[in-house]
PDB file of N, CA and C in Angstrom:
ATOM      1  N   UNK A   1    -200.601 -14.976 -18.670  1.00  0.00           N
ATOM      2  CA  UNK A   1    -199.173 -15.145 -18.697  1.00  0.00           C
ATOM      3  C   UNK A   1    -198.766 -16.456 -18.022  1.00  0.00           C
ATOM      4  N   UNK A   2    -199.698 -16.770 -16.928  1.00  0.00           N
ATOM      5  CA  UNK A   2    -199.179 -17.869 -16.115  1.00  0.00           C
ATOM      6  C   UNK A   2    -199.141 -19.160 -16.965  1.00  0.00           C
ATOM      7  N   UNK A   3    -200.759 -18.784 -17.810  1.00  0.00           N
ATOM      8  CA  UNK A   3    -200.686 -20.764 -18.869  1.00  0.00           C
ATOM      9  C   UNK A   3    -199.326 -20.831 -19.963  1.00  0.00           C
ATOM     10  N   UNK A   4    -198.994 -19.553 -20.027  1.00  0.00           N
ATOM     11  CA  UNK A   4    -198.240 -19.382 -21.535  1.00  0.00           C
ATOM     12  C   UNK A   4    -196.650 -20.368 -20.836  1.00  0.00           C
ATOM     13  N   UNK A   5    -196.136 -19.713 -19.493  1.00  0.00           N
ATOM     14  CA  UNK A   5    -195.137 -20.374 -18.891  1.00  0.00           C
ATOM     15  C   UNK A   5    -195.053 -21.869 -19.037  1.00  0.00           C
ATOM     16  N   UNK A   6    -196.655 -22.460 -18.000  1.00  0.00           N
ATOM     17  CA  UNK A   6    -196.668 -23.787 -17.885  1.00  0.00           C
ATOM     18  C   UNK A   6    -196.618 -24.293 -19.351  1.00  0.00           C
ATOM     19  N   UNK A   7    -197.137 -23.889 -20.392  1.00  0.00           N
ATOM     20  CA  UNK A   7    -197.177 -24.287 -21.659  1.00  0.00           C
ATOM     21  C   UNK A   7    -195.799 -24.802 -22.123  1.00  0.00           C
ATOM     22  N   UNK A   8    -195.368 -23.505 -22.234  1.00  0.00           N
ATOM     23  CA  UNK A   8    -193.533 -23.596 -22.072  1.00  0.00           C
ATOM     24  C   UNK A   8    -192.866 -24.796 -22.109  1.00  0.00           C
ATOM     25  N   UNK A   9    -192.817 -24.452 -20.388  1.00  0.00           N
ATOM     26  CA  UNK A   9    -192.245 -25.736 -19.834  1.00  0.00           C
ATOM     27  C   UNK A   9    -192.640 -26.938 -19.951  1.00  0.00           C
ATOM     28  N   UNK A  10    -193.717 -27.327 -20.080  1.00  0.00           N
ATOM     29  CA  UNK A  10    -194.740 -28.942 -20.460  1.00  0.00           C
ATOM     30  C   UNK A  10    -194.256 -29.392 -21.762  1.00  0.00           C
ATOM     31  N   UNK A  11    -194.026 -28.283 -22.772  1.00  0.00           N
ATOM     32  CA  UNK A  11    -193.641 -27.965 -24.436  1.00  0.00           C
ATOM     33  C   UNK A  11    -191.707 -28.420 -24.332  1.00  0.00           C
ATOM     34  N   UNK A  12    -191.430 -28.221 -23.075  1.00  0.00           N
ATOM     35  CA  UNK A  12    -189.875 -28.520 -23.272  1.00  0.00           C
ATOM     36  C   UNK A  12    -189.246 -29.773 -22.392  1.00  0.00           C
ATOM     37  N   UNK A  13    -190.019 -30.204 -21.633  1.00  0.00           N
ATOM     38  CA  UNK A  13    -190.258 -31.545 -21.163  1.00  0.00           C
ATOM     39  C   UNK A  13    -190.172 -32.409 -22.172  1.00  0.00           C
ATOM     40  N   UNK A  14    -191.716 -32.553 -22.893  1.00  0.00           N
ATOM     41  CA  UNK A  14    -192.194 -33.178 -23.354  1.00  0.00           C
ATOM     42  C   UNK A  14    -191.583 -33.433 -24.597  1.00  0.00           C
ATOM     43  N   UNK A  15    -190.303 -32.694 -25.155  1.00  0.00           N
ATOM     44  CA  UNK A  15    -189.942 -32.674 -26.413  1.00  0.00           C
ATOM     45  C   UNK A  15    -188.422 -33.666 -25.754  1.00  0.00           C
ATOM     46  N   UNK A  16    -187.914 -33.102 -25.092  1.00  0.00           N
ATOM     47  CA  UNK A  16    -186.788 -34.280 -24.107  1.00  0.00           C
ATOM     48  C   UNK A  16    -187.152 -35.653 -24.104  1.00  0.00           C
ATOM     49  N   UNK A  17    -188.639 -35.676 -23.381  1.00  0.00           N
ATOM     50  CA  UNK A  17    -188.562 -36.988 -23.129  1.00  0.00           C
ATOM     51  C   UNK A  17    -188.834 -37.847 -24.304  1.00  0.00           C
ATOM     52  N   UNK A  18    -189.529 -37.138 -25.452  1.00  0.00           N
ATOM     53  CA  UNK A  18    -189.869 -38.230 -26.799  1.00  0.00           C
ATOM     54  C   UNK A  18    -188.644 -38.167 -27.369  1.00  0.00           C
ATOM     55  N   UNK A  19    -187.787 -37.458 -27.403  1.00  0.00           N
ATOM     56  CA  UNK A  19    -186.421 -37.320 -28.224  1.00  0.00           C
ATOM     57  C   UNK A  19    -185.539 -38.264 -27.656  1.00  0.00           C
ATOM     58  N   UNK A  20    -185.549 -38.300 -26.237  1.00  0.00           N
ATOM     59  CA  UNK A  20    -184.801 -39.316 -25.830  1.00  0.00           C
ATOM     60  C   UNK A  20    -185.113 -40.783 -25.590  1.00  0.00           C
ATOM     61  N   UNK A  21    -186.231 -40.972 -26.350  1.00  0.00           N
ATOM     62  CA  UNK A  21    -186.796 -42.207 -26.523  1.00  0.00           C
ATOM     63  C   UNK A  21    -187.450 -42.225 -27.726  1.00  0.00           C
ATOM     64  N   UNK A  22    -186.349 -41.102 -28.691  1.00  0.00           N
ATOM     65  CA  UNK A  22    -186.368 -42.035 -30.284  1.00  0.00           C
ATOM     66  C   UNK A  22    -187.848 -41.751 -30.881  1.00  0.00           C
ATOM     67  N   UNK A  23    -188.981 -41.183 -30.575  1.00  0.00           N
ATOM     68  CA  UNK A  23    -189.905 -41.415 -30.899  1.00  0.00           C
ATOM     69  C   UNK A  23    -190.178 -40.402 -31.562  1.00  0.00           C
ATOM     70  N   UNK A  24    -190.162 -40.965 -33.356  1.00  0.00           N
ATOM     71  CA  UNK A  24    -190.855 -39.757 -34.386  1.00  0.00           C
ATOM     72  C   UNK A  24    -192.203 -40.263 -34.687  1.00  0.00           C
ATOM     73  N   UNK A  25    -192.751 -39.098 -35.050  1.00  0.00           N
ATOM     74  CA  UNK A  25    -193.890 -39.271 -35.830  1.00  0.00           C
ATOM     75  C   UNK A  25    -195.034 -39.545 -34.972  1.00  0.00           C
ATOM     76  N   UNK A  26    -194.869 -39.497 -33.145  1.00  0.00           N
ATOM     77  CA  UNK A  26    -196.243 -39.495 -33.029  1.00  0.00           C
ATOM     78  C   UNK A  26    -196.969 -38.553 -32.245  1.00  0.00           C
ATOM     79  N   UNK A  27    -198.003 -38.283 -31.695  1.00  0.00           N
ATOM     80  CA  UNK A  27    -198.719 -36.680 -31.551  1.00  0.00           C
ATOM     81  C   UNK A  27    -199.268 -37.512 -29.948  1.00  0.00           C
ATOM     82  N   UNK A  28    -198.984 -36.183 -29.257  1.00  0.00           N
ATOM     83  CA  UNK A  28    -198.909 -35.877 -27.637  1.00  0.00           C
ATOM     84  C   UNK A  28    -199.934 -34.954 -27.495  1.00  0.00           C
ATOM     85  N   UNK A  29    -201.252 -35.709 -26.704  1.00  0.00           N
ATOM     86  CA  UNK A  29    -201.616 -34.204 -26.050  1.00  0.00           C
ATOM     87  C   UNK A  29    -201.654 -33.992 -24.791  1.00  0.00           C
ATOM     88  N   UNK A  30    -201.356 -33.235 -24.187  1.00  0.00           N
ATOM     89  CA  UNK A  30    -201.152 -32.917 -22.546  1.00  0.00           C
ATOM     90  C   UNK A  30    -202.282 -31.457 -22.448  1.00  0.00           C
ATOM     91  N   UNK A  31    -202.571 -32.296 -21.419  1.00  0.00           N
ATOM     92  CA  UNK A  31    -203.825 -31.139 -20.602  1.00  0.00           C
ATOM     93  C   UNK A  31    -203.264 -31.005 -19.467  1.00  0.00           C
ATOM     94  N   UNK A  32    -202.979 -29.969 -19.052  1.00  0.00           N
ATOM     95  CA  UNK A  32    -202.452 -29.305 -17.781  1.00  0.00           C
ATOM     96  C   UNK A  32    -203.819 -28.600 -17.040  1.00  0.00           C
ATOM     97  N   UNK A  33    -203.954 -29.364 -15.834  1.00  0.00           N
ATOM     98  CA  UNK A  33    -204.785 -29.172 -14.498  1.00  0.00           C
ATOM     99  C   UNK A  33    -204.270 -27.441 -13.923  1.00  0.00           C
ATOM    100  N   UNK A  34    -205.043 -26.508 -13.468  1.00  0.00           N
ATOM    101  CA  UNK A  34    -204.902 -25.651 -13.069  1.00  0.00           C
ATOM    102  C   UNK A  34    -203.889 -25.969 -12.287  1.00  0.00           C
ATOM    103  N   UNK A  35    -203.922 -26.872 -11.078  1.00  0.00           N
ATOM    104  CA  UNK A  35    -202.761 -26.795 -10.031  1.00  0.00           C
ATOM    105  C   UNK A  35    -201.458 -26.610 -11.131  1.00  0.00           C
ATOM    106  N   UNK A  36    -201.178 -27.042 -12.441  1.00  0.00           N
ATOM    107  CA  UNK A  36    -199.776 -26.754 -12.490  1.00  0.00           C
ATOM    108  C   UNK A  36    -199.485 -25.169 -12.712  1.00  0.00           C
ATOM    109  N   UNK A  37    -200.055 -24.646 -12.542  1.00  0.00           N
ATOM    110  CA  UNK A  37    -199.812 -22.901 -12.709  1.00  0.00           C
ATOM    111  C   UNK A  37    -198.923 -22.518 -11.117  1.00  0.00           C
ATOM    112  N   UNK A  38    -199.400 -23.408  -9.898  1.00  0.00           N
ATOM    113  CA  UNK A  38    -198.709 -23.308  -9.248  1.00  0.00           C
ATOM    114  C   UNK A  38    -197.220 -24.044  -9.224  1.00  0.00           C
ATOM    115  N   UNK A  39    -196.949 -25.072  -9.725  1.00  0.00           N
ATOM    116  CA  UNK A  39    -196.039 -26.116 -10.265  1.00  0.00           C
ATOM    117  C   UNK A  39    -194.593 -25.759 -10.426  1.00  0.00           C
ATOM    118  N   UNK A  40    -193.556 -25.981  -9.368  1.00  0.00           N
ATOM    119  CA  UNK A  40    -192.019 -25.330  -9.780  1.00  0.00           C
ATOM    120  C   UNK A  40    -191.639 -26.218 -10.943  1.00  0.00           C
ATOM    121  N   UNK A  41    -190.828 -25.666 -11.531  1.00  0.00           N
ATOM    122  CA  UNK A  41    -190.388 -26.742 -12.712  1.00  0.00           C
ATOM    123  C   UNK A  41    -190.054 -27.857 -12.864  1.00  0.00           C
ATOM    124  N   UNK A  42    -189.481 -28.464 -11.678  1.00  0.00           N
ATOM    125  CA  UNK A  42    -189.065 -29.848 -10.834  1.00  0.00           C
ATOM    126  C   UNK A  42    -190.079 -30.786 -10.742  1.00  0.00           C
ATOM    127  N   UNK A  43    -190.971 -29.863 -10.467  1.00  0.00           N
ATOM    128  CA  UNK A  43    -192.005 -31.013 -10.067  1.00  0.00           C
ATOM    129  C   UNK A  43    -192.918 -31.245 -11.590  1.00  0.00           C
ATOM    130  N   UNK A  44    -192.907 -30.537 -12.763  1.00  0.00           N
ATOM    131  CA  UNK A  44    -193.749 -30.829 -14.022  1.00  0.00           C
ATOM    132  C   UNK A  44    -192.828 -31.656 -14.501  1.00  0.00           C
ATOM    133  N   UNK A  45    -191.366 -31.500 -14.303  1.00  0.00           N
ATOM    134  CA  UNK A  45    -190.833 -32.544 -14.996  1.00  0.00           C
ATOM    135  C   UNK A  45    -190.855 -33.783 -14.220  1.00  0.00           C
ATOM    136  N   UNK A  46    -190.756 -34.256 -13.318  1.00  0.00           N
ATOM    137  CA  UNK A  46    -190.771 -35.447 -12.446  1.00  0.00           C
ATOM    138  C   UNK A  46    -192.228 -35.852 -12.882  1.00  0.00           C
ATOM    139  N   UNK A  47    -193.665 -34.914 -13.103  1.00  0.00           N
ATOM    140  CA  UNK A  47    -194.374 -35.321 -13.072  1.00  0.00           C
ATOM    141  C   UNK A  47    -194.978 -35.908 -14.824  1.00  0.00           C
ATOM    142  N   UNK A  48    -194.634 -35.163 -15.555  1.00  0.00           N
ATOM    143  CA  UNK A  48    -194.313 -35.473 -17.021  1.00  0.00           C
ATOM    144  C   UNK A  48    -193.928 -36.402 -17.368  1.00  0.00           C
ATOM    145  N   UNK A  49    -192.185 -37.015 -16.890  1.00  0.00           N
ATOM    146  CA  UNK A  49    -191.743 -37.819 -16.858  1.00  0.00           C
ATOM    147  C   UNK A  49    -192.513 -39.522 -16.997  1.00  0.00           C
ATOM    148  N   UNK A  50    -192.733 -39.442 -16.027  1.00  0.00           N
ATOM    149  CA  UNK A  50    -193.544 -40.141 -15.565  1.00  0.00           C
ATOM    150  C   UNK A  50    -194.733 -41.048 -16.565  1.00  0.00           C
ATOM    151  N   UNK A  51    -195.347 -39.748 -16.617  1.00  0.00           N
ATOM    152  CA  UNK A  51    -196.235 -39.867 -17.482  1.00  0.00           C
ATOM    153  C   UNK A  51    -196.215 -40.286 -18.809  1.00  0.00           C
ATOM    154  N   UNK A  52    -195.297 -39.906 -19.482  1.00  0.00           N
ATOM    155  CA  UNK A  52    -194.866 -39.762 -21.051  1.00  0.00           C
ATOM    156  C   UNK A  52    -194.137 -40.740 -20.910  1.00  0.00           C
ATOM    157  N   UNK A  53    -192.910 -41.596 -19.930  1.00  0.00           N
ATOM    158  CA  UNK A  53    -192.776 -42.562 -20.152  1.00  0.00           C
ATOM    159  C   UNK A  53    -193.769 -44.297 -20.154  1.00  0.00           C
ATOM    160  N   UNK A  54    -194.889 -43.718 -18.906  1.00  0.00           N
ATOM    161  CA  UNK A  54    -195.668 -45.099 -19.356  1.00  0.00           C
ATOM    162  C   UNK A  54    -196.300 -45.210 -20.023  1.00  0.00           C
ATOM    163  N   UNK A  55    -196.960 -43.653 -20.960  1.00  0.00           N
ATOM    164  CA  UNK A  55    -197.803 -43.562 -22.289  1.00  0.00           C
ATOM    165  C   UNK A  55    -196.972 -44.118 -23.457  1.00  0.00           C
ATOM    166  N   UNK A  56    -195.685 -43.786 -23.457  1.00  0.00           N
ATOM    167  CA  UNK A  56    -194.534 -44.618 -24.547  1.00  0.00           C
ATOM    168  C   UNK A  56    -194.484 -45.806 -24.432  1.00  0.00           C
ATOM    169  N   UNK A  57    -194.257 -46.443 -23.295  1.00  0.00           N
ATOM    170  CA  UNK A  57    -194.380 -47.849 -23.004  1.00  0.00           C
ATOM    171  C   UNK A  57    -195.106 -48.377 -23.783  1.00  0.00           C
ATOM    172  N   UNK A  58    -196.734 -48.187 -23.305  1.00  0.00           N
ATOM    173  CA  UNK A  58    -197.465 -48.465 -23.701  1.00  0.00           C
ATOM    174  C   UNK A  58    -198.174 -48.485 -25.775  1.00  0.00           C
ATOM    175  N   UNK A  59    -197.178 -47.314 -26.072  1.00  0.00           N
ATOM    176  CA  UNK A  59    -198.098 -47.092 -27.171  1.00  0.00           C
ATOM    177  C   UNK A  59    -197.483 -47.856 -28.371  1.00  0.00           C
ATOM    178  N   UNK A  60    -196.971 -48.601 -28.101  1.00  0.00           N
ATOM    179  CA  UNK A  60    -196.602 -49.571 -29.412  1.00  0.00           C
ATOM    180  C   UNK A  60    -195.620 -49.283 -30.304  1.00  0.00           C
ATOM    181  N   UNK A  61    -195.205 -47.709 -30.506  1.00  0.00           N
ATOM    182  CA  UNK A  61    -194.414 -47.667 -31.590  1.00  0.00           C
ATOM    183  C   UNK A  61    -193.305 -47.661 -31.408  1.00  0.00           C
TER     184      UNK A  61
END
Protein backbone atom coordinates (compact mmCIF):
# COMPACT_ATOMS: atom_id res chain seq x y z
CA UNK A 1 0.00 0.00 0.00
CA UNK A 2 2.83 2.27 0.97
CA UNK A 3 4.56 2.12 -2.92
CA UNK A 4 1.02 2.49 -4.43
CA UNK A 5 0.75 6.13 -2.36
CA UNK A 6 4.36 7.24 -3.20
CA UNK A 7 3.48 6.18 -6.79
CA UNK A 8 0.53 8.45 -6.56
CA UNK A 9 2.01 11.27 -5.51
CA UNK A 10 5.44 11.10 -7.76
CA UNK A 11 2.49 10.34 -10.71
CA UNK A 12 0.91 13.85 -9.68
CA UNK A 13 3.99 15.89 -9.29
CA UNK A 14 5.40 14.81 -12.13
CA UNK A 15 2.39 15.45 -14.41
CA UNK A 16 2.35 19.40 -12.92
CA UNK A 17 5.65 19.90 -13.47
CA UNK A 18 5.81 18.69 -17.38
CA UNK A 19 2.43 20.42 -17.94
CA UNK A 20 3.67 23.46 -16.67
CA UNK A 21 6.55 23.47 -18.79
CA UNK A 22 4.64 22.73 -21.98
CA UNK A 23 6.25 19.50 -22.49
CA UNK A 24 4.37 16.90 -24.83
CA UNK A 25 5.41 13.92 -26.09
CA UNK A 26 8.20 12.97 -23.90
CA UNK A 27 8.55 9.79 -21.45
CA UNK A 28 9.73 10.18 -17.65
CA UNK A 29 11.02 7.52 -15.66
CA UNK A 30 11.30 8.02 -11.94
CA UNK A 31 12.64 5.42 -9.59
CA UNK A 32 11.71 6.11 -6.14
CA UNK A 33 14.45 5.09 -3.37
CA UNK A 34 12.80 3.28 -0.46
CA UNK A 35 13.41 6.37 1.82
CA UNK A 36 10.47 8.00 -0.10
CA UNK A 37 7.89 5.63 1.53
CA UNK A 38 8.85 7.61 4.46
CA UNK A 39 8.56 11.05 2.43
CA UNK A 40 5.67 13.78 3.52
CA UNK A 41 4.36 15.11 0.39
CA UNK A 42 6.30 18.44 0.67
CA UNK A 43 9.25 17.08 0.57
CA UNK A 44 8.65 14.62 -2.94
CA UNK A 45 7.51 17.62 -4.39
CA UNK A 46 10.39 20.04 -3.53
CA UNK A 47 12.36 17.05 -4.28
CA UNK A 48 10.82 16.17 -7.81
CA UNK A 49 10.77 19.57 -8.59
CA UNK A 50 13.97 19.89 -8.69
CA UNK A 51 14.74 17.18 -10.44
CA UNK A 52 12.34 17.25 -13.42
CA UNK A 53 13.19 20.74 -13.81
CA UNK A 54 17.03 20.23 -14.52
CA UNK A 55 16.20 16.94 -16.52
CA UNK A 56 13.88 19.48 -18.76
CA UNK A 57 16.52 21.91 -18.93
CA UNK A 58 18.61 19.74 -20.06
CA UNK A 59 16.72 17.55 -22.50
CA UNK A 60 16.47 19.59 -25.53
CA UNK A 61 12.94 19.57 -26.38
Amino acid sequence: MTRNVVKRRLREIAWKVITAEHRNGIDVVIRALPSAASADYAKLDRDLHKCLRRGLAGSGT
